[in-house]
C-alpha atoms as a PDB file:
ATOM      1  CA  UNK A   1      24.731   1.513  19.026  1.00  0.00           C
ATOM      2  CA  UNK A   2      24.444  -2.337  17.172  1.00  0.00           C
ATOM      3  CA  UNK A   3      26.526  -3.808  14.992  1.00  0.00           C
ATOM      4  CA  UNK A   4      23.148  -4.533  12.791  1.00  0.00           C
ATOM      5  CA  UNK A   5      22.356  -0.631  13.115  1.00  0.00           C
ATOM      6  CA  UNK A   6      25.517   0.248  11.345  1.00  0.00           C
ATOM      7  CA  UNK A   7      25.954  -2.681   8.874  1.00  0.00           C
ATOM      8  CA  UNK A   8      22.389  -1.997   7.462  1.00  0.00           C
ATOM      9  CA  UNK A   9      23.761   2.107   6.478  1.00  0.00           C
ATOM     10  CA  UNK A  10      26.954   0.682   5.770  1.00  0.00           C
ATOM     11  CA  UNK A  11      25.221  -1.875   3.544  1.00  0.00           C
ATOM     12  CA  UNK A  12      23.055   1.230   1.806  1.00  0.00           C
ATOM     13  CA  UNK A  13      25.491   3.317   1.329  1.00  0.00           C
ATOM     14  CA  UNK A  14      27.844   0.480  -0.333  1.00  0.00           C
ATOM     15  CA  UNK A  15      24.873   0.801  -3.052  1.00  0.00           C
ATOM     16  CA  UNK A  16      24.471   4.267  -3.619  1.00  0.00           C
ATOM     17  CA  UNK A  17      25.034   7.656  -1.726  1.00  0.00           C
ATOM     18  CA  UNK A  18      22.097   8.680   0.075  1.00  0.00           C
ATOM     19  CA  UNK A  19      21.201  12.069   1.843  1.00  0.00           C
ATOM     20  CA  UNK A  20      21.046  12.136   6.267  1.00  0.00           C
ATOM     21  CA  UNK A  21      17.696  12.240   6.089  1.00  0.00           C
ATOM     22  CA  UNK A  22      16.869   9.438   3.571  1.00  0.00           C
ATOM     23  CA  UNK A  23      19.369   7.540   5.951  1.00  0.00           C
ATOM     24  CA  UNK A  24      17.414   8.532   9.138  1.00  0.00           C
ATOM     25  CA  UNK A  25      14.299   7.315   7.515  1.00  0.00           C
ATOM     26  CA  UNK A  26      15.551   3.782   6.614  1.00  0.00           C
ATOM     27  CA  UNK A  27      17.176   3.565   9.753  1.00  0.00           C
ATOM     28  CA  UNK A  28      14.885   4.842  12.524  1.00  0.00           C
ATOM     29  CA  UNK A  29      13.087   1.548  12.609  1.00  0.00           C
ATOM     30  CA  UNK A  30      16.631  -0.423  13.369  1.00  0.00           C
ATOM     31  CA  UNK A  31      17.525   1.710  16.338  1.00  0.00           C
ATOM     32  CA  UNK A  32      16.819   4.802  18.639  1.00  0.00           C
ATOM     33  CA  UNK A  33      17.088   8.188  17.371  1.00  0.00           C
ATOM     34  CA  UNK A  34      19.849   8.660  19.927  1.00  0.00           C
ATOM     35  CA  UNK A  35      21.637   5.451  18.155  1.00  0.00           C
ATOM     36  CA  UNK A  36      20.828   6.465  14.480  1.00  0.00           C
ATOM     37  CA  UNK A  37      21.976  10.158  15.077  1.00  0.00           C
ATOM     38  CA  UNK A  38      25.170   9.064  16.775  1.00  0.00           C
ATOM     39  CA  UNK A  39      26.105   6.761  13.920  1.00  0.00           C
ATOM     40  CA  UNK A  40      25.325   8.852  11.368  1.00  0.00           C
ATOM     41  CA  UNK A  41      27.733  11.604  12.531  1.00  0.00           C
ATOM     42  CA  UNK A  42      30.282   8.871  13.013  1.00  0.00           C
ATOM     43  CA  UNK A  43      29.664   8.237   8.882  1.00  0.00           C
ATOM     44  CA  UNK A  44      30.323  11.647   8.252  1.00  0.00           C
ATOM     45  CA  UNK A  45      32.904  12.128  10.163  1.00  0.00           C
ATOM     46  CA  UNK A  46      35.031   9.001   8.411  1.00  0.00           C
ATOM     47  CA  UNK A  47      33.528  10.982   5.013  1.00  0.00           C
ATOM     48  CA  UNK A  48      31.279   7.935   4.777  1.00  0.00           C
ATOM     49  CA  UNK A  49      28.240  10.387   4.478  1.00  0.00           C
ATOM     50  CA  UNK A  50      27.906  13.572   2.572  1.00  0.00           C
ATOM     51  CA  UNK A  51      24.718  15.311   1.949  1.00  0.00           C
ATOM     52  CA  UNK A  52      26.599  17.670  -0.127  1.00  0.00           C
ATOM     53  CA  UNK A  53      28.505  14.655  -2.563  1.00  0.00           C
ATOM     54  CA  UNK A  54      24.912  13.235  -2.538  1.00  0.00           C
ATOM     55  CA  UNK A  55      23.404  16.299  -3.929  1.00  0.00           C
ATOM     56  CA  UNK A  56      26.054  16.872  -6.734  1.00  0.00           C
ATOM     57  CA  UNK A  57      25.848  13.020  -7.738  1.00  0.00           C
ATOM     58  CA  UNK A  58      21.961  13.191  -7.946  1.00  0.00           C
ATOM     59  CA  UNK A  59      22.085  16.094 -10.113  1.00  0.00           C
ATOM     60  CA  UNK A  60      24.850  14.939 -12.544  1.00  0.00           C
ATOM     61  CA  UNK A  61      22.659  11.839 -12.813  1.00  0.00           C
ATOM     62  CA  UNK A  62      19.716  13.615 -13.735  1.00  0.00           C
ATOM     63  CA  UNK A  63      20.255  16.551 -15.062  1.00  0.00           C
ATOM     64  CA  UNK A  64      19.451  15.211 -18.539  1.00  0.00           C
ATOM     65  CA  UNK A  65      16.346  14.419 -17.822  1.00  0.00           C
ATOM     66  CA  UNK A  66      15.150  17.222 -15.742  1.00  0.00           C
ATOM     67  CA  UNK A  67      14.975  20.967 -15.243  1.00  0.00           C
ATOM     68  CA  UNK A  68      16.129  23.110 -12.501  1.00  0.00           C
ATOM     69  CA  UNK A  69      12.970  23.294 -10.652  1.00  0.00           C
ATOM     70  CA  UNK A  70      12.212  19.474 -10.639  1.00  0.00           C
ATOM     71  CA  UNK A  71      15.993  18.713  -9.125  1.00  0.00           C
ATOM     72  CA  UNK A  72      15.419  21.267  -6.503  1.00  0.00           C
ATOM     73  CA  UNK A  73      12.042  20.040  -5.657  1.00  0.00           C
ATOM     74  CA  UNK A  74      13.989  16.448  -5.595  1.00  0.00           C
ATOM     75  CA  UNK A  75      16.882  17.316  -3.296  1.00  0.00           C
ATOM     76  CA  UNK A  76      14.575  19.203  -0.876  1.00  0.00           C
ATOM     77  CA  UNK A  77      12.572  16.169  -0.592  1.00  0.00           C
ATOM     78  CA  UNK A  78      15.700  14.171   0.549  1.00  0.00           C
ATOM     79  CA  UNK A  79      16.089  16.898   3.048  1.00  0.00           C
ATOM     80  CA  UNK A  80      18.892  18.161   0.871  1.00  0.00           C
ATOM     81  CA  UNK A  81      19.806  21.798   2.452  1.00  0.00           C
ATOM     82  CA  UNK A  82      19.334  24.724   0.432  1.00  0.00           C
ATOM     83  CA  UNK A  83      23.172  25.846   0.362  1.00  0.00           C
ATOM     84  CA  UNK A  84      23.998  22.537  -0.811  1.00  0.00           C
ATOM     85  CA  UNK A  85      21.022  22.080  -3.281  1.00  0.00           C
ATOM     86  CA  UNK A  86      22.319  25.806  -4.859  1.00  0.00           C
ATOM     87  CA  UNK A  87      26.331  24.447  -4.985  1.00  0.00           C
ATOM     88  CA  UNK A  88      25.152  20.938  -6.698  1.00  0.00           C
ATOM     89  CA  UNK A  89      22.961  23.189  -8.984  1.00  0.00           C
ATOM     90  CA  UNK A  90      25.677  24.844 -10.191  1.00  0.00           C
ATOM     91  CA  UNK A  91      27.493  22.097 -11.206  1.00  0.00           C
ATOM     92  CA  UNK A  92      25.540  21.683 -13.924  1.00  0.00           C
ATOM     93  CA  UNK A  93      27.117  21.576 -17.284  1.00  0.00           C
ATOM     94  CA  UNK A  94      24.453  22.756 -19.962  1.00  0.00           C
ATOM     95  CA  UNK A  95      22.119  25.188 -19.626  1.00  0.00           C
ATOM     96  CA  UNK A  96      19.111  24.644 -19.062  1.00  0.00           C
ATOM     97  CA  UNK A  97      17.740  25.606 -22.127  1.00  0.00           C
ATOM     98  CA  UNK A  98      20.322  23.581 -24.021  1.00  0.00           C
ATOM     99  CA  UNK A  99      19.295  20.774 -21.578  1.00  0.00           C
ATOM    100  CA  UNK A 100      15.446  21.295 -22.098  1.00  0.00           C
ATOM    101  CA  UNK A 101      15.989  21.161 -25.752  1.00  0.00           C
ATOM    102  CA  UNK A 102      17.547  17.901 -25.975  1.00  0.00           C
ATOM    103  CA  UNK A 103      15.054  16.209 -23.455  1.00  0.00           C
ATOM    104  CA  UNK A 104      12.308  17.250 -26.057  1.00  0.00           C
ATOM    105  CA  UNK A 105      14.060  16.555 -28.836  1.00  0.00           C
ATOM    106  CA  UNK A 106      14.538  12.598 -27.320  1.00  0.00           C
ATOM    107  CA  UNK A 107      10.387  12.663 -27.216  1.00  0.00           C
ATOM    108  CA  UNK A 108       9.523  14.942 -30.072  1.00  0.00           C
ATOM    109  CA  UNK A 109      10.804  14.823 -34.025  1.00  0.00           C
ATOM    110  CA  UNK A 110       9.401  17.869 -34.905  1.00  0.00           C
ATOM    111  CA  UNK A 111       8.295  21.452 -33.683  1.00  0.00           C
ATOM    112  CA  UNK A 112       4.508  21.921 -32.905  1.00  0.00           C
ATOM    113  CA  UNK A 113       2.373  22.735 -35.904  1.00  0.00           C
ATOM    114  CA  UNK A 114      -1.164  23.542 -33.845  1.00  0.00           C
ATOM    115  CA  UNK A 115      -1.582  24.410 -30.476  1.00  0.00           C
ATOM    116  CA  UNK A 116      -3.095  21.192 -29.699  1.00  0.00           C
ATOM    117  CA  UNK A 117       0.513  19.505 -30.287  1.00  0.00           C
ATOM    118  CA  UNK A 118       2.348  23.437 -28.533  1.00  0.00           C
ATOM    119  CA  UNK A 119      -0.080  22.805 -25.687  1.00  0.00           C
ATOM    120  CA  UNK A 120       1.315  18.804 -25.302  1.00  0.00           C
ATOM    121  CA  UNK A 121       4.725  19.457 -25.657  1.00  0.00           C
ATOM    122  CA  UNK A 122       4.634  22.123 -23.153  1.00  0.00           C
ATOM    123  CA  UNK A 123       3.302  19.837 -20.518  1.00  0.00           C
ATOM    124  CA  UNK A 124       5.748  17.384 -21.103  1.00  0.00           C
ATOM    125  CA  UNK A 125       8.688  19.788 -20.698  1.00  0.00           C
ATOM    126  CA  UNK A 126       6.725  21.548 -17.707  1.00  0.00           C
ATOM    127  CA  UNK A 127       6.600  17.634 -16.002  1.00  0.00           C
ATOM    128  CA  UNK A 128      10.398  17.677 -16.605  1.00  0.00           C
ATOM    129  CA  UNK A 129      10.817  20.764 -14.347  1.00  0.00           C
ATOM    130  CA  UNK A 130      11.597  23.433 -16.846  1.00  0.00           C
ATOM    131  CA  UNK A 131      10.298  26.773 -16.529  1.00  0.00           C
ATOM    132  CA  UNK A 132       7.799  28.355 -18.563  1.00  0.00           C
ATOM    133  CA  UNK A 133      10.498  30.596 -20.610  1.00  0.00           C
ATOM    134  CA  UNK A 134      13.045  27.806 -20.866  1.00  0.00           C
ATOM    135  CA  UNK A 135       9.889  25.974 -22.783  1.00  0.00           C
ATOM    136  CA  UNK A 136       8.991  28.831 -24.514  1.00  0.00           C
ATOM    137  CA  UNK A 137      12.361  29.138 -25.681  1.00  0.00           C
ATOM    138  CA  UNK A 138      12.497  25.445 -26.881  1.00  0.00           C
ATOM    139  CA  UNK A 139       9.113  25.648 -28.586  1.00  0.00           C
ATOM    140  CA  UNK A 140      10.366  28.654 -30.780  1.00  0.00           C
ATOM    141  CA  UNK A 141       7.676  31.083 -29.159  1.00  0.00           C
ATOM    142  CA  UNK A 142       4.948  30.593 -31.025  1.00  0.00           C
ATOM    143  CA  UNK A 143       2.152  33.629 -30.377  1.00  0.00           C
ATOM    144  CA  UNK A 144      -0.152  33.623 -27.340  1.00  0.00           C
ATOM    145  CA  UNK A 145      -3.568  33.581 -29.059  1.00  0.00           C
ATOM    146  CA  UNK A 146      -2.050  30.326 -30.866  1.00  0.00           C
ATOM    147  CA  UNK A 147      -1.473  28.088 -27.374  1.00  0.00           C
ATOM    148  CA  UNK A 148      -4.441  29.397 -25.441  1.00  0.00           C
END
């Protein structure tokens, strides 16, 4: 294993905490897979490395933004593992209806008049991640035959 294997993870995980596999991917091009795997479970061994710390800190930086859906999407696409994508979940402090409310009520000053303007804000809350009875929720559930 180099010396310029290990500085490079130790210098990108001096920045921020990143998930094995986001490290694997960075690194793969530096070294052998024998070298990257065997300094990777050297990092988590000295607690360097923590899939599980990466998933809670990537959800308390987000969750304000985002629904449930869009952070699990997230951490599975940083090869986050499920078990460890359910315990940063929840960690969570608001619900996700109190959550979804405030992310619309940073975009929106008012509650939809027409279903033009339901129809709009429901897409931007669905982008977010939150499900479709969180936003219906949110939206004050307006009738079907309005949002159609």
């Amino acid at each position: 294993m180099s010396d310029a294997l290990r500085e490079k993870a130790l210098r990108l995980l001096a920045r921020r905490d990143h998930s094995r596999a986001e490290l694997v991917r960075k690194l793969r091009e530096d070294g052998s897979a024998e070298d990257v795997a065997a300094l990777l479970a050297r990092l988590e061994e000295g607690g360097l490395l923590s899939d599980a710390r990466f998933a809670k800190q990537f959800v308390s930086s987000r969750a304000t933004r985002f629904g449930a859906r869009r952070l699990a999407h997230d951490l599975r696409q940083r090869g986050i593992s499920d078990s460890d994508a359910t315990d940063a979940m929840a960690s969570m402090e608001l619900d996700e209806t109190a959550r979804a409310r405030a992310v619309w009520a940073r975009r929106f000053d008012c509650a939809p008049q027409d279903a033009k303007t339901w129809a709009k804000q429901a897409r931007f809350l669905q982008s977010r991640g939150f499900s479709t009875d969180t936003i219906r929720k949110v939206l004050r559930e307006q009738p079907e035959q309005e949002h159609e």
